[in-house]
Protein backbone atom coordinates (compact mmCIF):
# COMPACT_ATOMS: atom_id res chain seq x y z
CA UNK A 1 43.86 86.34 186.87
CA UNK A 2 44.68 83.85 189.42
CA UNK A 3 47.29 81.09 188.80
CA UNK A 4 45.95 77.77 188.68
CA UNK A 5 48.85 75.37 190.48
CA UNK A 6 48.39 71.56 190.90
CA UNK A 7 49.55 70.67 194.75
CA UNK A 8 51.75 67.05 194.17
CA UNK A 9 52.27 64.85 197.28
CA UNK A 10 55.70 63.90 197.62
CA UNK A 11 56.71 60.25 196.12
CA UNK A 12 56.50 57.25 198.18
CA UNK A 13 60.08 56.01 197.00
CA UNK A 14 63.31 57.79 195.76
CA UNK A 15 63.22 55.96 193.09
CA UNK A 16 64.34 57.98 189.92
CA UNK A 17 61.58 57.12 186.94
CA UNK A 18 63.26 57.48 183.77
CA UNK A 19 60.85 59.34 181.36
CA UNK A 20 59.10 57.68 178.31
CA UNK A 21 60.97 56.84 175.00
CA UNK A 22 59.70 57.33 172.13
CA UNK A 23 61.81 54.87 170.13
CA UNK A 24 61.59 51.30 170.13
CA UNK A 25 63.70 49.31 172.57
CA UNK A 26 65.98 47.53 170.43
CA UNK A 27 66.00 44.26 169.91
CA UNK A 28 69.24 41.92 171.60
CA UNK A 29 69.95 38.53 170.43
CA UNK A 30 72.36 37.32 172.56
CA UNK A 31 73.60 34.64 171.00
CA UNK A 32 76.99 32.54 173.28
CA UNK A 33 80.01 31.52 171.06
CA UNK A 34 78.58 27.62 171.47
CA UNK A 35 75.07 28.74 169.81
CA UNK A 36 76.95 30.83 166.99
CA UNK A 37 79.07 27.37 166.00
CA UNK A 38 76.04 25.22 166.40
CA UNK A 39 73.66 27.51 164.89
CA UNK A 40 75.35 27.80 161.34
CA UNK A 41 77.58 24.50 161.47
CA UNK A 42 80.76 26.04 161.60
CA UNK A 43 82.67 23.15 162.64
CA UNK A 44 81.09 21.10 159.91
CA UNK A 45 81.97 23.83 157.36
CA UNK A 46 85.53 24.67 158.77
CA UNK A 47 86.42 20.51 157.85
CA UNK A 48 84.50 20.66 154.26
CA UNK A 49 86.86 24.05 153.65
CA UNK A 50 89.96 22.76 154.84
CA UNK A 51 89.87 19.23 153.07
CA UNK A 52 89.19 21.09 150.11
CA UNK A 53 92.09 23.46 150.54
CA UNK A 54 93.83 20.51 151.10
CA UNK A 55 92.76 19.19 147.81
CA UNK A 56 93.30 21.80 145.82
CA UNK A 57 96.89 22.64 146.98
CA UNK A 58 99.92 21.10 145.22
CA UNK A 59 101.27 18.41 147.40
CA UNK A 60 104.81 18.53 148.51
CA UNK A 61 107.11 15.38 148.54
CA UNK A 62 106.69 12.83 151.31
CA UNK A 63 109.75 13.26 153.62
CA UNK A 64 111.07 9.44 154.13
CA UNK A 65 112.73 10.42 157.70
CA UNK A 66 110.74 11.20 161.04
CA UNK A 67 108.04 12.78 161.01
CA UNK A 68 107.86 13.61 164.40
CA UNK A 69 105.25 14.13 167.13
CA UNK A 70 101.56 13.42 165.69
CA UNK A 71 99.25 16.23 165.99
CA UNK A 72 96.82 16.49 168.64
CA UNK A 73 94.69 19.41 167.15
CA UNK A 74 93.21 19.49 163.91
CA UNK A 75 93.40 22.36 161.11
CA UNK A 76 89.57 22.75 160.89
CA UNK A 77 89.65 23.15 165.14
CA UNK A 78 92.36 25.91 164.43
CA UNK A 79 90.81 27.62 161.70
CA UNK A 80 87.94 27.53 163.59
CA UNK A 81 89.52 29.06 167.04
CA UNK A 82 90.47 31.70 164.71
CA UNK A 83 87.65 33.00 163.99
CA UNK A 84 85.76 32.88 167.50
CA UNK A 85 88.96 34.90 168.25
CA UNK A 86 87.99 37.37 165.47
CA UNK A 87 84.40 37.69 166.53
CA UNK A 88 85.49 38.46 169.84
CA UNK A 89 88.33 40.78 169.11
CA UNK A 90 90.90 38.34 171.33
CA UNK A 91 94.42 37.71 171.34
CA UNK A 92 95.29 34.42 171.46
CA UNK A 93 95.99 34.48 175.13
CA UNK A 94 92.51 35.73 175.25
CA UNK A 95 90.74 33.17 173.32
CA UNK A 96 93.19 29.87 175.11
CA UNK A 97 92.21 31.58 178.66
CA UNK A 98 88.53 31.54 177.15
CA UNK A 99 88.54 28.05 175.81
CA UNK A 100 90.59 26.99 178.91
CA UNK A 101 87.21 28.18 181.39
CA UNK A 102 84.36 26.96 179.18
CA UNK A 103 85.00 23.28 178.13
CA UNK A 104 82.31 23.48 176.11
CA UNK A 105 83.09 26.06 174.03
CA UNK A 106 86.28 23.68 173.25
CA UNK A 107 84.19 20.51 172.45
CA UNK A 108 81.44 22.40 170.19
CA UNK A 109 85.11 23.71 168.37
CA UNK A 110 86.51 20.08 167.71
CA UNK A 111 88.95 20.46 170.78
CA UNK A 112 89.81 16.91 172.49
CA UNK A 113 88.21 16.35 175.35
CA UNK A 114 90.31 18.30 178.04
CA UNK A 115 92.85 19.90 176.03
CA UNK A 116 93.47 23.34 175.87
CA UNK A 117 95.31 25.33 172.71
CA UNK A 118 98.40 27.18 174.03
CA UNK A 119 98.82 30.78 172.74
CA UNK A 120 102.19 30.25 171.08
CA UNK A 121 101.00 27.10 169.53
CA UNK A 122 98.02 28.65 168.37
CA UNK A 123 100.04 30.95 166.31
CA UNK A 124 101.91 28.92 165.27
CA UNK A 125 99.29 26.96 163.57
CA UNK A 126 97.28 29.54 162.38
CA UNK A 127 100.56 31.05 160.13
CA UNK A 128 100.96 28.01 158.48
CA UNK A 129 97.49 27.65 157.41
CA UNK A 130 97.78 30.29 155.87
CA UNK A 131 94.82 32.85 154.02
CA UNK A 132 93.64 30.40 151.30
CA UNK A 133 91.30 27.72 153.95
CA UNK A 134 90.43 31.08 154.89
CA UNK A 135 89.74 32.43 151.67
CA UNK A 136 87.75 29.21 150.98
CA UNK A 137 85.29 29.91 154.17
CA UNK A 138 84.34 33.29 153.00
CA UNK A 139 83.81 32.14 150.04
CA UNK A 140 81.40 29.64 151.74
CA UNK A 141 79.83 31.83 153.94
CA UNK A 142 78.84 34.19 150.56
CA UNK A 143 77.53 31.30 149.16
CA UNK A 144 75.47 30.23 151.93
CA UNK A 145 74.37 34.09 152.41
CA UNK A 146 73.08 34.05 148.62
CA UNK A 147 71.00 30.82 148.93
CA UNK A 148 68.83 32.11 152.08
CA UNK A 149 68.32 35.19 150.04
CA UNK A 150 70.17 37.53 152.67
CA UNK A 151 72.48 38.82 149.45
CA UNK A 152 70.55 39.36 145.95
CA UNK A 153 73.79 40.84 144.18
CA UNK A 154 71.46 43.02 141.84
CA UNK A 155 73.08 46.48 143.36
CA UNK A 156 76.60 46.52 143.70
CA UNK A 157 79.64 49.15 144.73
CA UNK A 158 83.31 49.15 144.15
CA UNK A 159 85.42 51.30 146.75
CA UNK A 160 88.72 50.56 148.43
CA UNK A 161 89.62 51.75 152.12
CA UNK A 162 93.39 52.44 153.42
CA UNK A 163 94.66 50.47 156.39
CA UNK A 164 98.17 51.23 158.07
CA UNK A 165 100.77 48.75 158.54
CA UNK A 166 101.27 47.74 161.99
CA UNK A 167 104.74 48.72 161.25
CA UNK A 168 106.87 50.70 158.74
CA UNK A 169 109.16 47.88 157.95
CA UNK A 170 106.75 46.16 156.53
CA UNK A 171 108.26 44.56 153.78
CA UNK A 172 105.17 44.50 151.49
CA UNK A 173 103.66 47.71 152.58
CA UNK A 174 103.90 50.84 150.39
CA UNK A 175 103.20 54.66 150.89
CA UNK A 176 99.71 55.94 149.11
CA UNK A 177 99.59 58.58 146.84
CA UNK A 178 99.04 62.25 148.72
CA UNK A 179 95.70 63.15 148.96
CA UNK A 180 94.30 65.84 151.65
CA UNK A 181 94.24 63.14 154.42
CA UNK A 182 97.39 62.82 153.91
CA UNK A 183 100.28 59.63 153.07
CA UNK A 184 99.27 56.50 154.72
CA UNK A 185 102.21 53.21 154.73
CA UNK A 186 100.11 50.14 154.45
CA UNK A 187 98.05 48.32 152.50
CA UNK A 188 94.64 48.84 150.29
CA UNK A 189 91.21 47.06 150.84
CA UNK A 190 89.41 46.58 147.41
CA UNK A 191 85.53 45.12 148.15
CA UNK A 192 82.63 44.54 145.97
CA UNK A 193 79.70 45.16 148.33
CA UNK A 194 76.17 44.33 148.02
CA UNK A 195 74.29 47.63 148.46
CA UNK A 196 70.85 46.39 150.04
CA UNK A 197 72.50 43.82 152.54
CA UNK A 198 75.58 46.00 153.08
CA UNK A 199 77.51 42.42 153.22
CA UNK A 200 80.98 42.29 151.06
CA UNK A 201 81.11 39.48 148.41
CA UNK A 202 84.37 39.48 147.43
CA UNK A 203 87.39 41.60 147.99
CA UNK A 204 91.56 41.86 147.08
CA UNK A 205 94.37 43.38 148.97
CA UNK A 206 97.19 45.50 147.14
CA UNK A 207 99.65 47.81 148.52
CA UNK A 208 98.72 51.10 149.01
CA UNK A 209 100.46 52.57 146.03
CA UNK A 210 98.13 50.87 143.30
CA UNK A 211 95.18 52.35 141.90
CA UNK A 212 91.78 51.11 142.26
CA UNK A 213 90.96 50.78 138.38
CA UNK A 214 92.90 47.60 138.05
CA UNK A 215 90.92 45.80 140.51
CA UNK A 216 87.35 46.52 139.59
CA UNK A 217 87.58 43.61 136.23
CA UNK A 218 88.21 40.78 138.73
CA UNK A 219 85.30 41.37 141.57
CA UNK A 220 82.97 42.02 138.52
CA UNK A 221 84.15 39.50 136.72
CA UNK A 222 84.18 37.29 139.92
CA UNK A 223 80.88 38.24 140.58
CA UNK A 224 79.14 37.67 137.57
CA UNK A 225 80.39 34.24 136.50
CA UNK A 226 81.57 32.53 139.64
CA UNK A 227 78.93 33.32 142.23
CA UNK A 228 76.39 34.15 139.76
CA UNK A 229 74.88 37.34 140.55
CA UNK A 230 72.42 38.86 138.32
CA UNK A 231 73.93 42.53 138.75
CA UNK A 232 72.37 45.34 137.44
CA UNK A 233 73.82 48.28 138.66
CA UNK A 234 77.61 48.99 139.64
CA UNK A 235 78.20 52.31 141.55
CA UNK A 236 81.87 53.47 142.09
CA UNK A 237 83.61 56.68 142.66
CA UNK A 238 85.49 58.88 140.13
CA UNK A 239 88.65 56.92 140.64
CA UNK A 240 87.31 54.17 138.65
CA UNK A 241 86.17 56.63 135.92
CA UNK A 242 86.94 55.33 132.60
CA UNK A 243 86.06 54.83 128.95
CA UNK A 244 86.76 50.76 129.04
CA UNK A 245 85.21 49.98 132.49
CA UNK A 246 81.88 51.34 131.42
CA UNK A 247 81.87 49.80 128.14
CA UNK A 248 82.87 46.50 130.48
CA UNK A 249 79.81 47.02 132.80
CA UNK A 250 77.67 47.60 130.15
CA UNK A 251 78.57 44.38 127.92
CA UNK A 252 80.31 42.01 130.33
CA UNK A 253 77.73 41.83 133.53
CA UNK A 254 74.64 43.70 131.11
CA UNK A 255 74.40 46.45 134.04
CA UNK A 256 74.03 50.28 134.38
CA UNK A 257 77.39 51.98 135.82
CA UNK A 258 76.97 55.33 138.18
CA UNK A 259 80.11 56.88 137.69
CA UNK A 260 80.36 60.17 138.20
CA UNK A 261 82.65 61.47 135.40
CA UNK A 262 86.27 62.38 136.75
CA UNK A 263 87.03 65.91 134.83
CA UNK A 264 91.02 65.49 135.84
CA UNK A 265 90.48 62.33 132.79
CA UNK A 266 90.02 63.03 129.24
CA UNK A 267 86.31 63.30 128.28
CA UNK A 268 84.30 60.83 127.34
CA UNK A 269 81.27 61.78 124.68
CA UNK A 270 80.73 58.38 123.80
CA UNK A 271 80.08 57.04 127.13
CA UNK A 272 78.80 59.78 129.05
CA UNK A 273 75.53 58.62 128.61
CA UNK A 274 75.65 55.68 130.08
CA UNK A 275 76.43 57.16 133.18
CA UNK A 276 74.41 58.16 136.01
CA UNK A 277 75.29 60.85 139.14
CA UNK A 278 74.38 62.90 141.89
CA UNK A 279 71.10 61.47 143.16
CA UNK A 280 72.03 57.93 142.71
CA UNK A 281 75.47 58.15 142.93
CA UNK A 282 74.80 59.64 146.75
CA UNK A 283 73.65 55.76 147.57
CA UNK A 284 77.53 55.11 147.10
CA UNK A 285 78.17 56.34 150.47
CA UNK A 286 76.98 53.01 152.11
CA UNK A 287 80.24 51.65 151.83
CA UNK A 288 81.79 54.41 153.45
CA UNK A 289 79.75 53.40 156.69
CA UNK A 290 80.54 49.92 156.16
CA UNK A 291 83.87 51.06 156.42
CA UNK A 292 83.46 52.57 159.47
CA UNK A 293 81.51 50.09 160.71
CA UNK A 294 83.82 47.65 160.39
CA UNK A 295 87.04 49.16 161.61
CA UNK A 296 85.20 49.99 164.80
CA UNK A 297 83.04 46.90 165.33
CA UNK A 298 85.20 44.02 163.70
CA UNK A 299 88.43 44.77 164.01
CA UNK A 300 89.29 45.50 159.93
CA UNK A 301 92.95 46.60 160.99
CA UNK A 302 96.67 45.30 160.65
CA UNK A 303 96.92 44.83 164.44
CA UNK A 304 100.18 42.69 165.13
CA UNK A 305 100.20 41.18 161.21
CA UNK A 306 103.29 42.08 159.35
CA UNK A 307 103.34 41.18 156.00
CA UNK A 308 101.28 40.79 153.10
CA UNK A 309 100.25 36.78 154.01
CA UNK A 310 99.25 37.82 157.71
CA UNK A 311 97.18 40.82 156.86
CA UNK A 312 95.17 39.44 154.41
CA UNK A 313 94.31 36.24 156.71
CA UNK A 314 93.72 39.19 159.11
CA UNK A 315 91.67 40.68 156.97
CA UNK A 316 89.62 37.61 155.10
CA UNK A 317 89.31 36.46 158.88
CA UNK A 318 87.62 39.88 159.69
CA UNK A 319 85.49 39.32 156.75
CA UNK A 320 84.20 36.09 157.87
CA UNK A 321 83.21 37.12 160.85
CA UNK A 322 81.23 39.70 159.51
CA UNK A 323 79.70 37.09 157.45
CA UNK A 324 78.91 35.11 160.16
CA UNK A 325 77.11 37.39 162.46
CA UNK A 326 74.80 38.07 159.99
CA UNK A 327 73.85 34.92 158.82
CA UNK A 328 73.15 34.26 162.60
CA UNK A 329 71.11 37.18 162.79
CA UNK A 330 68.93 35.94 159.94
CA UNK A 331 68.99 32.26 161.09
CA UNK A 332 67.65 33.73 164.38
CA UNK A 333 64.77 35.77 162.72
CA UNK A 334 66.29 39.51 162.87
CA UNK A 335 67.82 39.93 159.85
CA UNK A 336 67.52 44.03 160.32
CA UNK A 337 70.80 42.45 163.41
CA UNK A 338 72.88 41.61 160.33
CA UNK A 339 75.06 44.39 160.97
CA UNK A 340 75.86 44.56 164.58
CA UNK A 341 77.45 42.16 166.48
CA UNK A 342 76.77 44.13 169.90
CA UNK A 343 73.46 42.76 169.80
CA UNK A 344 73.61 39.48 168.33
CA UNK A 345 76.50 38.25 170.19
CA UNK A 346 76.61 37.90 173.62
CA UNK A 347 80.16 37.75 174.19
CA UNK A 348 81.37 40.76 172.31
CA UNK A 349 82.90 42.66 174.82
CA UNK A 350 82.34 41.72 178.34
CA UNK A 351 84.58 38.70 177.13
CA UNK A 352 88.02 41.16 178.67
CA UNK A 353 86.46 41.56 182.02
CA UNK A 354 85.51 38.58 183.00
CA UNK A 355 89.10 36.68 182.04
């Protein structure tokens, strides 16, 4: 039989043609640090939060002497500096340089009109300010996540991640208990996390030496009554296995726990029930690669912060700026974006080379 071959003239061009995908080409935002402030009102929202911190803090004594020079920049400019740093990933250095070649970036941030932050002064300011303004915008930014509908609260998990002090003389840091990852120095992450937006609501910070039980009342608790949430299922792992916190998910918030049951713990006839595992306790693992995610993407670290005050502003500032990207990406009509700042900002990380 007699081979049947196809002659092809040689290509015109040398050209290389890549070959067809068979996946979508994803979809890029692109959104400039001056769109992101504009496009949620962060300025607007950085004042309300401030003023309100302001508010709600107890008021020191007048001093009657000097009160020296008058400030130039305002909090809600600082806080606000902050985060565009934490979006970006930036030192200060990095952000003042920023700020100090785009003048409009400074303006649309509340910046006087040809005045640049210096990066000592900007740290300065921002360690006074301290976590709670912070705190407050989060807060804020949850809020405004649950009225567009991007968070529906109905599907919750509890989970805690490690994070190592910058340094070992941290003063508030403590060793974790030994597990087969080994002893880690630092400090614990305790989130509540909605399960179908993947966006945390609330969260604490403890040493690394507590246990996660403890802090699985207050996010519930915070939850339920303060942000209103109708929950209706809690998943957590078998460290928060026990007799009282399913008895408290079932009365407090009315919802069904997925616990698996911890064998090392006494057992629990009454309650074993009430408790669900394996197939729907394997939709736990989302937090696991929000974890991940955010380590790699946002910065969730203890970079340069030493002490229990500086890492959780660190922290709460990280989880702002998740916050913010993906309200942006659902402002902009791509809420499947909400979770990747590479495509809806388009300053992520070209933002080193071009400085």
């Amino acid at each position: 039989m007699a081979d049947r071959t196809v002659s092809l003239a040689a290509p015109a061009t040398g050209v290389p043609v890549p070959p067809p995908r068979r996946r979508r080409v994803p979809a890029v935002l692109g959104l400039h640090a001056v769109q992101l402030i504009t496009l949620r009102g962060l300025l607007p929202l950085a004042a309300t939060v401030v003023a309100l911190a302001g508010l709600s803090q107890h008021r020191l004594p007048a001093r009657t002497g000097p009160r020296g020079r008058r400030r130039v920049y305002a909090d809600a400019a600082v806080l606000l500096v902050a985060l565009l740093g934490r979006l970006g990933q930036l030192s200060p250095r990095e952000i003042c340089a920023w700020l100090a070649k785009w003048p409009a970036l400074g303006a649309a941030g509340g910046l006087p009109p040809g005045r640049v932050l210096h990066p000592a002064h900007l740290s300065r300011r921002v360690r006074p300010l301290g976590a709670y303004p912070v705190w407050l915008l989060h807060l804020a930014l949850v809020w405004r996540a649950i009225q567009v509908g991007l968070v529906l609260g109905r599907d919750v998990v509890l989970d805690s991640t490690l994070l190592a002090a910058w340094t070992r003389r941290d003063p508030d840091a403590a060793w974790s208990f030994p597990s087969a990852k080994g002893r880690v120095c630092g400090y614990t992450v305790h989130p509540l996390l909605d399960r179908a937006a993947r966006l945390p609501l609330f969260f604490l910070l403890s040493p690394a030496n507590r246990n996660d039980l403890p802090f699985a009342y207050p996010l519930l608790r915070f939850a339920r009554f303060v942000l209103a949430l109708p929950i209706r299922i809690v998943r957590a792992d078998g460290a928060d296995w026990g007799a009282h916190l399913v008895r408290f998910i079932v009365t407090t918030p009315g919802a069904r726990p997925i616990i698996p049951c911890n064998r090392k713990k006494p057992p629990l006839a009454r309650v074993r029930h009430l408790v669900w595992h394996r197939l729907s306790y394997a939709a736990r693992a989302i937090i696991e690669r929000f974890f991940a995610a955010a380590k790699r993407y946002d910065g969730l670290d203890t970079q340069y912060a030493i002490g229990g005050d500086a890492v959780l502003l660190r922290v709460t500032l990280t989880f702002c700026a998740v916050l913010v990207v993906a309200l942006a990406a659902d402002t902009a009509g791509a809420p499947e974006l909400r979770l990747s700042p590479t495509r809806v900002l388009a300053h992520y990380l070209p933002v080193q080379e071009t400085l």
